[in-house]
PDB file of N, CA and C in Angstrom:
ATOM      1  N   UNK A   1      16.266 -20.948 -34.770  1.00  0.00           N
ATOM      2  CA  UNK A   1      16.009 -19.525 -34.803  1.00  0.00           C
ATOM      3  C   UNK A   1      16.354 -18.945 -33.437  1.00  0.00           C
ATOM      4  N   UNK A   2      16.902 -18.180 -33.626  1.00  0.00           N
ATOM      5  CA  UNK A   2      17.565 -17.358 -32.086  1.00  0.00           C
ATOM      6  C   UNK A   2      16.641 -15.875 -32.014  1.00  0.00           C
ATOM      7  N   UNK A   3      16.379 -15.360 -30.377  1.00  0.00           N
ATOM      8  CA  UNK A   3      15.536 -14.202 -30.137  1.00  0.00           C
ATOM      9  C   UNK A   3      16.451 -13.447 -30.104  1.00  0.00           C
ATOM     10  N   UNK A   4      16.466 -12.042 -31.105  1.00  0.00           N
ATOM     11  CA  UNK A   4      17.248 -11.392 -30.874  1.00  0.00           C
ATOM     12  C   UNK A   4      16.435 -10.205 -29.897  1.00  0.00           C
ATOM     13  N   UNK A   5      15.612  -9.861 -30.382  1.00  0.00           N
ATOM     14  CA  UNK A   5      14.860  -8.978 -28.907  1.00  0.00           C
ATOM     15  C   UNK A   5      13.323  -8.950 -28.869  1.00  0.00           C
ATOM     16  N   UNK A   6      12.925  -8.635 -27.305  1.00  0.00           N
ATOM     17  CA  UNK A   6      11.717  -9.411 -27.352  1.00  0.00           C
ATOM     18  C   UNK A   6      10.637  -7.811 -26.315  1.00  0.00           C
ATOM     19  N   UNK A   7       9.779  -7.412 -27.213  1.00  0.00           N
ATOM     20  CA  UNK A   7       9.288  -6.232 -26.481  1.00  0.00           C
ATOM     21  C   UNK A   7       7.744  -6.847 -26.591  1.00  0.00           C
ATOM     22  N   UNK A   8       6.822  -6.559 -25.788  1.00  0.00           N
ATOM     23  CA  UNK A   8       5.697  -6.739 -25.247  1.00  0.00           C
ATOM     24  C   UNK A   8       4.663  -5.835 -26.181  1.00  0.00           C
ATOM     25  N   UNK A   9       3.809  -6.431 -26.856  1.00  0.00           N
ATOM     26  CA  UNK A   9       2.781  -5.572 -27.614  1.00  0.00           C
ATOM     27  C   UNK A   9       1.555  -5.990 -27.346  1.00  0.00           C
ATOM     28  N   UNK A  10       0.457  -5.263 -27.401  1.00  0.00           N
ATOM     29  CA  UNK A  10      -1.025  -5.704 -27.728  1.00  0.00           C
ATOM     30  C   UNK A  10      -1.180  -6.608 -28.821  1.00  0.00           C
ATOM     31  N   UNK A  11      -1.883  -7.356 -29.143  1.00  0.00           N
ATOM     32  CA  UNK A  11      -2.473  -8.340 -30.078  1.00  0.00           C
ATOM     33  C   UNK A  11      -2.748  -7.503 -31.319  1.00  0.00           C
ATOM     34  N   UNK A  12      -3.670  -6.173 -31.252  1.00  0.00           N
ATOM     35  CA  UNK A  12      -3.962  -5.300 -32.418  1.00  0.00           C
ATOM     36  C   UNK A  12      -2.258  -4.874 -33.253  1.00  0.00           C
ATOM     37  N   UNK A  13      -1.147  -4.628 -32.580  1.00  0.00           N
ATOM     38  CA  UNK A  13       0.156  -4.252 -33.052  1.00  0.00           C
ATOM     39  C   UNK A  13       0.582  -5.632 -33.330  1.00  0.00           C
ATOM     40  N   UNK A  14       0.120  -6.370 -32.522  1.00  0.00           N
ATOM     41  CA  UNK A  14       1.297  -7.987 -33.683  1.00  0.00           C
ATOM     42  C   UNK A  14       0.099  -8.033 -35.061  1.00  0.00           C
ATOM     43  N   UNK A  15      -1.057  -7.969 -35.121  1.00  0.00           N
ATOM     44  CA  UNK A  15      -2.018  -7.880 -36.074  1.00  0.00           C
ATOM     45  C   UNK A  15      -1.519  -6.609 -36.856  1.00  0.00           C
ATOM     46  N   UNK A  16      -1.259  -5.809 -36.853  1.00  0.00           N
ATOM     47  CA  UNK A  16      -0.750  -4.635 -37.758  1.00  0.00           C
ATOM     48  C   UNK A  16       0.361  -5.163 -38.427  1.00  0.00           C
ATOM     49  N   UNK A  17       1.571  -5.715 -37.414  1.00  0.00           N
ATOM     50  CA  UNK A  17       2.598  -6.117 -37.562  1.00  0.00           C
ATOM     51  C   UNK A  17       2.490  -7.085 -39.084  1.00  0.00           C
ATOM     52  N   UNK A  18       2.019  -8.091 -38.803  1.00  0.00           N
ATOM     53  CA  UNK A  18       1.992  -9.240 -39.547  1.00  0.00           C
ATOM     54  C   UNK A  18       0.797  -8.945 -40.750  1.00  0.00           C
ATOM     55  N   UNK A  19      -0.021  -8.316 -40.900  1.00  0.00           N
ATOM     56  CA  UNK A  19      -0.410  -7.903 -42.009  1.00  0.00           C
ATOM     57  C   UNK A  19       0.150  -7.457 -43.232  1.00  0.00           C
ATOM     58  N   UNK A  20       1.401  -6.648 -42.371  1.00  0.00           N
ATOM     59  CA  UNK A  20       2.590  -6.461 -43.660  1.00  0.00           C
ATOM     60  C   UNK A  20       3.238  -7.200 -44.448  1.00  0.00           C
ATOM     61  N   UNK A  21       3.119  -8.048 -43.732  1.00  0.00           N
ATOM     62  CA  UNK A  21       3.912  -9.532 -44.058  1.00  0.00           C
ATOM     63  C   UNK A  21       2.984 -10.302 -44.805  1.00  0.00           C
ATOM     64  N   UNK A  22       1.636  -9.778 -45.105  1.00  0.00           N
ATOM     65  CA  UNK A  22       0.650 -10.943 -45.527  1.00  0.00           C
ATOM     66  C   UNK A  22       0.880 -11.426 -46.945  1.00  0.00           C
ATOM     67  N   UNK A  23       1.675 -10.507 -48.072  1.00  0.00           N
ATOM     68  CA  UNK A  23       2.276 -11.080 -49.233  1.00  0.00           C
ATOM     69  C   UNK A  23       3.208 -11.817 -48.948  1.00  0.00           C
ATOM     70  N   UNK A  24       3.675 -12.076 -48.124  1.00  0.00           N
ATOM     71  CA  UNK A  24       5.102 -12.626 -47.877  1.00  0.00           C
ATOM     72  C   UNK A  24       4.636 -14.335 -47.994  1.00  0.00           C
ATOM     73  N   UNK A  25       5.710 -15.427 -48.282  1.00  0.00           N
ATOM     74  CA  UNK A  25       5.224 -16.410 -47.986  1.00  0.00           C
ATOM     75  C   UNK A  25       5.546 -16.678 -46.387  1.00  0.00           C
ATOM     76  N   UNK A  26       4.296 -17.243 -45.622  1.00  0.00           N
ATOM     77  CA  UNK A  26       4.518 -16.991 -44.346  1.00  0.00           C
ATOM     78  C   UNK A  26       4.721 -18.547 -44.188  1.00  0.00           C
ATOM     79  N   UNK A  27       5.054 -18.557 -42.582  1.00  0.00           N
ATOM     80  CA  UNK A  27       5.300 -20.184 -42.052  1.00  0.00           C
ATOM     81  C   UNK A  27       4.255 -20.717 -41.940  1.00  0.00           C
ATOM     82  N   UNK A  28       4.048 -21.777 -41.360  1.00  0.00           N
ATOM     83  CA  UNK A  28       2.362 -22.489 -40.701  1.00  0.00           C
ATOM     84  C   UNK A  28       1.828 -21.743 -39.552  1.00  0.00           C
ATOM     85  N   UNK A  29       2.998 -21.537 -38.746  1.00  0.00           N
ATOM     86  CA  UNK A  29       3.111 -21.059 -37.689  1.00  0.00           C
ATOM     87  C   UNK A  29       2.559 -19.519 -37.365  1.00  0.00           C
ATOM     88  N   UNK A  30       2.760 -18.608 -38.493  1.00  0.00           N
ATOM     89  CA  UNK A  30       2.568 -17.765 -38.851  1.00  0.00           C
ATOM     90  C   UNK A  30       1.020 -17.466 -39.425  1.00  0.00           C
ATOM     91  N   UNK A  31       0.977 -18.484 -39.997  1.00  0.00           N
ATOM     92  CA  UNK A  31      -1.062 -18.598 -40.674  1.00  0.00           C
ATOM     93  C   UNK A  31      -1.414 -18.660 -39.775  1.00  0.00           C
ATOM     94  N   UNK A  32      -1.532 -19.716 -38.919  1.00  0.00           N
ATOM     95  CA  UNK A  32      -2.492 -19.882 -37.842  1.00  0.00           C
ATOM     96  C   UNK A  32      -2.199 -18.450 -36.862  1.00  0.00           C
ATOM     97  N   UNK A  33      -1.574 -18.071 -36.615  1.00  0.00           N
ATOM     98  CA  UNK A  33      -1.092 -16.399 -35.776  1.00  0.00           C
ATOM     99  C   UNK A  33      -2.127 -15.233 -36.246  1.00  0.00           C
ATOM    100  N   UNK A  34      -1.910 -15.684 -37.882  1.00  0.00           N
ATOM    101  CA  UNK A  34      -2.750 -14.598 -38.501  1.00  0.00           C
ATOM    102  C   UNK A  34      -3.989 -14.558 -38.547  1.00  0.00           C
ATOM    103  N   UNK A  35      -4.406 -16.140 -39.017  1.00  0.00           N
ATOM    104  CA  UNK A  35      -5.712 -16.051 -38.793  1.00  0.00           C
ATOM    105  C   UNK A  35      -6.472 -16.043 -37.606  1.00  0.00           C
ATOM    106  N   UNK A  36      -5.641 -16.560 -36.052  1.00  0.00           N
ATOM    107  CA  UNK A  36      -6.441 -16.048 -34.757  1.00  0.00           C
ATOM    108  C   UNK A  36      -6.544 -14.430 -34.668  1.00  0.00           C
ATOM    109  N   UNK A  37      -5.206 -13.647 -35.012  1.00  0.00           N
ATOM    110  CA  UNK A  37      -5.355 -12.217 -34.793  1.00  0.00           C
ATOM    111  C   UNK A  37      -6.375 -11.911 -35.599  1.00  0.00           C
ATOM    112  N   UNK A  38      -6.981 -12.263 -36.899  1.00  0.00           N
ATOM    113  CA  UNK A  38      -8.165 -11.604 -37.914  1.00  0.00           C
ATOM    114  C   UNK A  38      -9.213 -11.405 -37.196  1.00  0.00           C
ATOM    115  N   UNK A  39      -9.339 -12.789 -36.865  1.00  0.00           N
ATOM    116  CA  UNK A  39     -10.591 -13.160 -35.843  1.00  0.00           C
ATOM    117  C   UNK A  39     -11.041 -12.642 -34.824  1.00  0.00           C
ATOM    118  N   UNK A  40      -9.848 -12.520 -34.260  1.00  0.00           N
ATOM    119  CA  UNK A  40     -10.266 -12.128 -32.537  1.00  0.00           C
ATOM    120  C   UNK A  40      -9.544 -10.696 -32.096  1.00  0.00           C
ATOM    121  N   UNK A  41      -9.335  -9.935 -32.570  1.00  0.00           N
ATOM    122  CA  UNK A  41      -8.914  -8.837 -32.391  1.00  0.00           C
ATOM    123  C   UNK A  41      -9.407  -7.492 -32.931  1.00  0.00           C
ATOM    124  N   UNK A  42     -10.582  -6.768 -32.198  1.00  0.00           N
ATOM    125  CA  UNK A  42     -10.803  -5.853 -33.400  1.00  0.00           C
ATOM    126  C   UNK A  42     -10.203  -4.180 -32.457  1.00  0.00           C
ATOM    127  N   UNK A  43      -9.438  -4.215 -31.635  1.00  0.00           N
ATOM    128  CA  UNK A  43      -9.203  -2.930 -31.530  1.00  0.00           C
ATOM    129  C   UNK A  43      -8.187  -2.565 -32.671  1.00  0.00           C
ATOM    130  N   UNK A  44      -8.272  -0.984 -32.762  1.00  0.00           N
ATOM    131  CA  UNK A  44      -7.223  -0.538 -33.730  1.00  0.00           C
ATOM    132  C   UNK A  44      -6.129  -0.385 -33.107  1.00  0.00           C
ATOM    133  N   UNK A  45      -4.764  -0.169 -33.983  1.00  0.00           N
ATOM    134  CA  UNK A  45      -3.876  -0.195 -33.432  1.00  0.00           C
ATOM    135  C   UNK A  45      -3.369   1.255 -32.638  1.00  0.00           C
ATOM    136  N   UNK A  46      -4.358   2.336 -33.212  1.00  0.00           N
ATOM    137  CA  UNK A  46      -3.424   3.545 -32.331  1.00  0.00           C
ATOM    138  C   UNK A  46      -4.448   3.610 -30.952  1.00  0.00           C
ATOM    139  N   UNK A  47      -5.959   3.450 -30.911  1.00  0.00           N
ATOM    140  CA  UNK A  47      -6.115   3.046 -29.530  1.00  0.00           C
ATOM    141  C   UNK A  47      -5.316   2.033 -28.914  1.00  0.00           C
ATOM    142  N   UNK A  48      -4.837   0.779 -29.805  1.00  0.00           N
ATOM    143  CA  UNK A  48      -3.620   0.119 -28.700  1.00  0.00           C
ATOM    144  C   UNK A  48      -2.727   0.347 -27.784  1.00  0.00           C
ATOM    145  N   UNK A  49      -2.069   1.470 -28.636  1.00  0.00           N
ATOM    146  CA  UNK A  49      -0.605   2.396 -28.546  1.00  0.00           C
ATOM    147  C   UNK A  49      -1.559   3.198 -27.087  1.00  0.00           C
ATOM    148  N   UNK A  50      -2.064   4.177 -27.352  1.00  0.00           N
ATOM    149  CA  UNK A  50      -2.964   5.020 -26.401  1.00  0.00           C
ATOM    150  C   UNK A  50      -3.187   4.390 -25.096  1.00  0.00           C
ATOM    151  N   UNK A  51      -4.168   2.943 -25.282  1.00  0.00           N
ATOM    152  CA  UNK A  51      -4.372   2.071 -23.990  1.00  0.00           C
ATOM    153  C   UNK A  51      -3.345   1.383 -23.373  1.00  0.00           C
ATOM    154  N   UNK A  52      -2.130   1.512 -24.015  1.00  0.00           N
ATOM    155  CA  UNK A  52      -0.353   0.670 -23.372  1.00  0.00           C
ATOM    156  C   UNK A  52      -0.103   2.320 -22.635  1.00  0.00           C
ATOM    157  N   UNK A  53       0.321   3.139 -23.112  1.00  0.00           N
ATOM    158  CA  UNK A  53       0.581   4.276 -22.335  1.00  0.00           C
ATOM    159  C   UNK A  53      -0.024   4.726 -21.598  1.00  0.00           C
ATOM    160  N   UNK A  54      -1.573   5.026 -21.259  1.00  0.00           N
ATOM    161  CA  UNK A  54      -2.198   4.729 -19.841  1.00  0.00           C
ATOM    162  C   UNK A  54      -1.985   4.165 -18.949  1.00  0.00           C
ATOM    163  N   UNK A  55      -1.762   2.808 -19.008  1.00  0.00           N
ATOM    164  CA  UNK A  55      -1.962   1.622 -18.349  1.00  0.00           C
ATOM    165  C   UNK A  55      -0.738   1.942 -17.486  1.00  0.00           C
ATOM    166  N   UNK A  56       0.263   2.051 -18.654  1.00  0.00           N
ATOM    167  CA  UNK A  56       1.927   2.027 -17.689  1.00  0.00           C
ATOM    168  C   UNK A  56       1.650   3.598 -17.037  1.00  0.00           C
ATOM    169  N   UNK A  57       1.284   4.424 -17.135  1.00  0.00           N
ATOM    170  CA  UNK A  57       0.963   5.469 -16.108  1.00  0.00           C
ATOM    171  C   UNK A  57       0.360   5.263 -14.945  1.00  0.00           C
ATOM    172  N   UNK A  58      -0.357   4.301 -14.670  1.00  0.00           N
ATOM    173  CA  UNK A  58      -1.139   4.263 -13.302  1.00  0.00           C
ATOM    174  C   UNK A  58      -0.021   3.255 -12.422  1.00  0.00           C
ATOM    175  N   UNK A  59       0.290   3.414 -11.756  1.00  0.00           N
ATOM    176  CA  UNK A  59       0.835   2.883 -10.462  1.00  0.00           C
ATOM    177  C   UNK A  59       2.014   1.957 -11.193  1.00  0.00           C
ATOM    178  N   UNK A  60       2.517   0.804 -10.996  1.00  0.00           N
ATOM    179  CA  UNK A  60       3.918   0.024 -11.442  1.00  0.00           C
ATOM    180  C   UNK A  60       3.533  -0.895 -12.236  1.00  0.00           C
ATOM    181  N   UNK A  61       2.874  -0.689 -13.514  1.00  0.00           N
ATOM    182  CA  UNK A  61       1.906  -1.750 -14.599  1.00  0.00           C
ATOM    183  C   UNK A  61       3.139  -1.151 -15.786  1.00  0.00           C
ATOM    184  N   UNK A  62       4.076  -2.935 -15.905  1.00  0.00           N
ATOM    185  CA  UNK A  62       4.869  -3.043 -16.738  1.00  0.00           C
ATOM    186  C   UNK A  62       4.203  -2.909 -18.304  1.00  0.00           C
ATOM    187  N   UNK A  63       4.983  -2.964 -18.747  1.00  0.00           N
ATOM    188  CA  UNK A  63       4.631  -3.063 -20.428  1.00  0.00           C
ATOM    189  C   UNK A  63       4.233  -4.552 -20.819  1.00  0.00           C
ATOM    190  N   UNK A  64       5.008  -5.290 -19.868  1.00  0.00           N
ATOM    191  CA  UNK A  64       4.288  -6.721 -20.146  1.00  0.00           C
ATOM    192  C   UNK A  64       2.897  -7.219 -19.726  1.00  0.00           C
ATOM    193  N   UNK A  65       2.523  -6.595 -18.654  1.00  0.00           N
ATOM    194  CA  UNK A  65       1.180  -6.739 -17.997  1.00  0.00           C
ATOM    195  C   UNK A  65       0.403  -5.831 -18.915  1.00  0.00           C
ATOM    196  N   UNK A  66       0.729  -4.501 -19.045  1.00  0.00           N
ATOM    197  CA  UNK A  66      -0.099  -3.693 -20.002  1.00  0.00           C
ATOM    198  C   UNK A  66      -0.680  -4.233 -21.212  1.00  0.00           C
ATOM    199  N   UNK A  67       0.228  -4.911 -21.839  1.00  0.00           N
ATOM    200  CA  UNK A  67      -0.147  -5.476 -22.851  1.00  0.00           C
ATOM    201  C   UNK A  67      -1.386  -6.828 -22.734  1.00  0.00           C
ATOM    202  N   UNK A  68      -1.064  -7.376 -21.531  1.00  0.00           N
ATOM    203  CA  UNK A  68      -1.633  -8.511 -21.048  1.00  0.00           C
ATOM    204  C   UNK A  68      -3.541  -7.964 -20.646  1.00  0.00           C
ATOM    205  N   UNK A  69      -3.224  -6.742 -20.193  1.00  0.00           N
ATOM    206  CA  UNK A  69      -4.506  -6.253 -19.776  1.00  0.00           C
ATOM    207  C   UNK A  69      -5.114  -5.937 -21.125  1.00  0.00           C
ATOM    208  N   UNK A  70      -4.642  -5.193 -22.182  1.00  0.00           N
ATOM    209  CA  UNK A  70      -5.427  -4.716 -23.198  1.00  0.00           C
ATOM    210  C   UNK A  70      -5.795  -5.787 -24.147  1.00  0.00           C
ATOM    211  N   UNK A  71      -4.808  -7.142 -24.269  1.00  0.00           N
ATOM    212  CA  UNK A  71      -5.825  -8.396 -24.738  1.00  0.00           C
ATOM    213  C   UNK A  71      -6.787  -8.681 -24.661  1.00  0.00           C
ATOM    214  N   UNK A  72      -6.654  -9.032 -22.384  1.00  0.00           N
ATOM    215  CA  UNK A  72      -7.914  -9.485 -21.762  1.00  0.00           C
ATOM    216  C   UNK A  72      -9.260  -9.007 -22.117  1.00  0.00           C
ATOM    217  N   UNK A  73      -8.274  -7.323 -21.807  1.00  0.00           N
ATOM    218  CA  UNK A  73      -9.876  -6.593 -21.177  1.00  0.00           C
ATOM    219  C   UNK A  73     -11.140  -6.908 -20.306  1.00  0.00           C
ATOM    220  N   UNK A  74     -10.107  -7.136 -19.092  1.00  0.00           N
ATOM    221  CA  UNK A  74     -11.143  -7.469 -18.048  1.00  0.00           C
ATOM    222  C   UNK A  74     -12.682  -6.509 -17.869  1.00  0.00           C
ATOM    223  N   UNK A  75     -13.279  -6.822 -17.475  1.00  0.00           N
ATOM    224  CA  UNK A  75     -14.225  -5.967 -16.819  1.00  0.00           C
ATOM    225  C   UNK A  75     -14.840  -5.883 -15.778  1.00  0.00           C
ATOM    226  N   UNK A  76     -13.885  -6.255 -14.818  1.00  0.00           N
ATOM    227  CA  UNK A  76     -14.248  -6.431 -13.652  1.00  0.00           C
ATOM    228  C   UNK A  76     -12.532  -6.632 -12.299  1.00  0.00           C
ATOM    229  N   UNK A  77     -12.673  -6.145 -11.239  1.00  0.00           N
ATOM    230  CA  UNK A  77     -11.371  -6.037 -10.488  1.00  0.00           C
ATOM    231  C   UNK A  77     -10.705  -7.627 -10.178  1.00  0.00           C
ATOM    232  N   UNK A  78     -11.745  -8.543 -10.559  1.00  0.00           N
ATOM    233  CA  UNK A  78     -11.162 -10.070  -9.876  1.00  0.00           C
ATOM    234  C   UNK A  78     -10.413 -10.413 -11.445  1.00  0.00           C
ATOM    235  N   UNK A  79     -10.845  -9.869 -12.148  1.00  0.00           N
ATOM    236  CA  UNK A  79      -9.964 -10.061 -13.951  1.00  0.00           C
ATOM    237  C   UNK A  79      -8.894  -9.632 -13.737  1.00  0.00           C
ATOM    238  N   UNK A  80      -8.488  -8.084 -13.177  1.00  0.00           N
ATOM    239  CA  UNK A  80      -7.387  -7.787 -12.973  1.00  0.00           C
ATOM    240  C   UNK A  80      -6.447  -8.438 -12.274  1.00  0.00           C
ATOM    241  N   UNK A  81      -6.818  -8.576 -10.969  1.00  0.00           N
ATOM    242  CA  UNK A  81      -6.341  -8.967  -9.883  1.00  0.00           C
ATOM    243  C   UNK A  81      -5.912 -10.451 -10.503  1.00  0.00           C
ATOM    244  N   UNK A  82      -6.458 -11.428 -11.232  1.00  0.00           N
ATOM    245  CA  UNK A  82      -6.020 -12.378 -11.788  1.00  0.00           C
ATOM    246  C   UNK A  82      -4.854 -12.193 -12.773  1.00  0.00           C
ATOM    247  N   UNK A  83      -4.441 -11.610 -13.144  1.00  0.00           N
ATOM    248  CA  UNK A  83      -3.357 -10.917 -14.452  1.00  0.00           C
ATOM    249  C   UNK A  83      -2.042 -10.746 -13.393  1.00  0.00           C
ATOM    250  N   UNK A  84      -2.084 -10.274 -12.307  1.00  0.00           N
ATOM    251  CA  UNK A  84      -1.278  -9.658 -11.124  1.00  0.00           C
ATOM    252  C   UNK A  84      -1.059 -10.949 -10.245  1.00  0.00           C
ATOM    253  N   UNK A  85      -1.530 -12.316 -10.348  1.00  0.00           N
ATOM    254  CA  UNK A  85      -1.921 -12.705  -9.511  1.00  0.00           C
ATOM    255  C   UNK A  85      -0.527 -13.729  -8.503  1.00  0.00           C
ATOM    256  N   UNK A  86       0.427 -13.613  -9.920  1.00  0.00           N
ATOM    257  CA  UNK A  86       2.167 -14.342  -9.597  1.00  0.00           C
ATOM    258  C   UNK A  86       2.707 -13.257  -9.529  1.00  0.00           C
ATOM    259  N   UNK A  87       2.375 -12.125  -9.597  1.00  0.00           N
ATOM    260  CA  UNK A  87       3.527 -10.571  -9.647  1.00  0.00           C
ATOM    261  C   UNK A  87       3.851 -10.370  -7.909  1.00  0.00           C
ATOM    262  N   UNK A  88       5.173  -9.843  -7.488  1.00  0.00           N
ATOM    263  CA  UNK A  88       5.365  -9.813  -6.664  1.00  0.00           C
ATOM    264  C   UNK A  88       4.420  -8.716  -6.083  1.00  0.00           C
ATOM    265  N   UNK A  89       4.126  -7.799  -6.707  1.00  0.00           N
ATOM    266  CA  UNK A  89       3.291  -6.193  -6.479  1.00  0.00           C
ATOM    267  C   UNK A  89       2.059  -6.094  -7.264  1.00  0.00           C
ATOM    268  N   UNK A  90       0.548  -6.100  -5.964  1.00  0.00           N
ATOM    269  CA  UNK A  90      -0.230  -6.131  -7.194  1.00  0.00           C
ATOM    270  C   UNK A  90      -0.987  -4.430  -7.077  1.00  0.00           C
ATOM    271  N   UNK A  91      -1.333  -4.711  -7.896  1.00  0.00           N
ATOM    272  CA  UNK A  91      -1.970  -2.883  -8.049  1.00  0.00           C
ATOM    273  C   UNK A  91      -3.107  -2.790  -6.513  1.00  0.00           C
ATOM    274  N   UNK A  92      -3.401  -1.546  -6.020  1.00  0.00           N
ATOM    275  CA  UNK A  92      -4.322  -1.234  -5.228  1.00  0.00           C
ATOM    276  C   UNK A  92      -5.379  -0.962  -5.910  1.00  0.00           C
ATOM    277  N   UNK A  93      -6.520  -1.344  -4.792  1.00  0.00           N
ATOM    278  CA  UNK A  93      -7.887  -1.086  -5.528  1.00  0.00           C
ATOM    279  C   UNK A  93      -8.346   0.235  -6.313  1.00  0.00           C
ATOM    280  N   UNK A  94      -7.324   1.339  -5.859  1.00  0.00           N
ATOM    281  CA  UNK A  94      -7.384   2.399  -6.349  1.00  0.00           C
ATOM    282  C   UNK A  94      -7.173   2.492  -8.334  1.00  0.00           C
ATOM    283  N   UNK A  95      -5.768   1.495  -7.740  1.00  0.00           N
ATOM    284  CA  UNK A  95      -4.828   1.751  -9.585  1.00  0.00           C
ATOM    285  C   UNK A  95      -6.129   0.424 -10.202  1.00  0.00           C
ATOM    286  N   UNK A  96      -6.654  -0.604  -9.466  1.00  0.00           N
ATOM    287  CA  UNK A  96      -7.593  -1.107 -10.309  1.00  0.00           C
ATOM    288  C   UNK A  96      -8.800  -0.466 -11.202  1.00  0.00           C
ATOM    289  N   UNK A  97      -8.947   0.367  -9.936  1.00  0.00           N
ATOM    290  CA  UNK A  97     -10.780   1.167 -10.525  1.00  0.00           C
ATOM    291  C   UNK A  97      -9.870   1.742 -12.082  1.00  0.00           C
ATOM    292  N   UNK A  98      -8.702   2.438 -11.685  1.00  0.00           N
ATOM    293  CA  UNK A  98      -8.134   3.509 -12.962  1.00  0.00           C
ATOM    294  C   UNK A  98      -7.776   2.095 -13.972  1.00  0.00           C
ATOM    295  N   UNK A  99      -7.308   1.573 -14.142  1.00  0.00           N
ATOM    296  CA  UNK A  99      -7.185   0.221 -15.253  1.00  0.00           C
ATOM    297  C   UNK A  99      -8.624   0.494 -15.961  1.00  0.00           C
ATOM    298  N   UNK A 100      -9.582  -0.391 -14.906  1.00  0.00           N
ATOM    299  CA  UNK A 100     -10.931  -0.234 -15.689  1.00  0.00           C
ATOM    300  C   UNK A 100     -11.143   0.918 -15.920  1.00  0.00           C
ATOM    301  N   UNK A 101     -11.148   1.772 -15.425  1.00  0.00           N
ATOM    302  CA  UNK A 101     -11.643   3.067 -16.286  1.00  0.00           C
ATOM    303  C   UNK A 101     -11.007   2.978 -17.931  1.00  0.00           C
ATOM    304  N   UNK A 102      -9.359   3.092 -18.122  1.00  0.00           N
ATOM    305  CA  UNK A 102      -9.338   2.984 -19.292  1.00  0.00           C
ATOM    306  C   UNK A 102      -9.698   1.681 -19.923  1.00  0.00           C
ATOM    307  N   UNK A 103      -9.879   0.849 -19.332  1.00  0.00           N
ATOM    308  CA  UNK A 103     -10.201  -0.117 -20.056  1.00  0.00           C
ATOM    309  C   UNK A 103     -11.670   0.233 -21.306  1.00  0.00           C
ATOM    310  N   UNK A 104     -12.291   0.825 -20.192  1.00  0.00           N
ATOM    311  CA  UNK A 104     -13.683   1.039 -20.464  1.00  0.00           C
ATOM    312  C   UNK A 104     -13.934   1.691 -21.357  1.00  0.00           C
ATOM    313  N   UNK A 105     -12.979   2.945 -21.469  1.00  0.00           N
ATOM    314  CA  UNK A 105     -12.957   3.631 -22.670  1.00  0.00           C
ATOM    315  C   UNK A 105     -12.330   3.057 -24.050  1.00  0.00           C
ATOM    316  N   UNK A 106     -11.808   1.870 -24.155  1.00  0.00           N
ATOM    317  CA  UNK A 106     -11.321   1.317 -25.250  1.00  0.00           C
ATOM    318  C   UNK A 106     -12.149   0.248 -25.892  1.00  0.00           C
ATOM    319  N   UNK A 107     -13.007  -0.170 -24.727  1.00  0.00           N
ATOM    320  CA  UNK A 107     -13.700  -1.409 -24.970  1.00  0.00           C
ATOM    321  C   UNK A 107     -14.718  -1.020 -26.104  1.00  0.00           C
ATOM    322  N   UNK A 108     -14.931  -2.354 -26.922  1.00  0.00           N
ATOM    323  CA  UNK A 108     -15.491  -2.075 -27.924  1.00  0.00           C
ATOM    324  C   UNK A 108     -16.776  -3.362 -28.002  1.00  0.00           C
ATOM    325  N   UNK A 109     -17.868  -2.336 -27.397  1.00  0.00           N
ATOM    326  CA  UNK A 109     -19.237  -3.947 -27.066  1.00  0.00           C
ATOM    327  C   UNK A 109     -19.831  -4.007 -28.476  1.00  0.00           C
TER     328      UNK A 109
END
């Protein structure tokens, strides 16, 4: 199987994604995908969309990290700072507090 293109999503959008697909006969590979996303994922997908476009607004937070943050959902600046932690550029404590802020508003206790 060859990648023909490869874009960065939240867990809730590959879970949207592959739900469509749930009549489909899927791979093994694919069950087990589905059934971790059932499990462990309960944001919706248009707060997803919402919390990726924030994220990439505050300071130089790629779409790949964005996505990486709205998995985590740290709650705390040493969570972040761990996500950043091989990036050549890591956010200032400033663009951290703003992360958690939206974070905070998405989080679902």
């Amino acid at each position: 199987m060859e990648v023909v293109d490869e874009e960065p999503v939240p867990a809730a959008e590959a879970r949207n994604t592959m739900s469509k697909k749930k009549g489909e006969e899927l791979a093994y590979e694919q069950k087990i995908c589905m059934d971790f996303l059932e499990k462990n994922v309960d944001m919706n997908v248009t707060d997803a969309r919402k919390a990726m476009k924030e994220l990439q607004e505050v300071g130089r937070i790629k779409p790949r990290q964005a996505a990486i943050l709205i998995n985590i959902m740290p709650e705390e600046k040493g969570g972040v700072r761990l996500i950043f932690s091989k990036e050549r550029i890591s956010p200032s404590e400033e663009e951290m507090e703003k992360v958690l802020e939206i974070l905070d508003k998405y989080r679902n206790y």
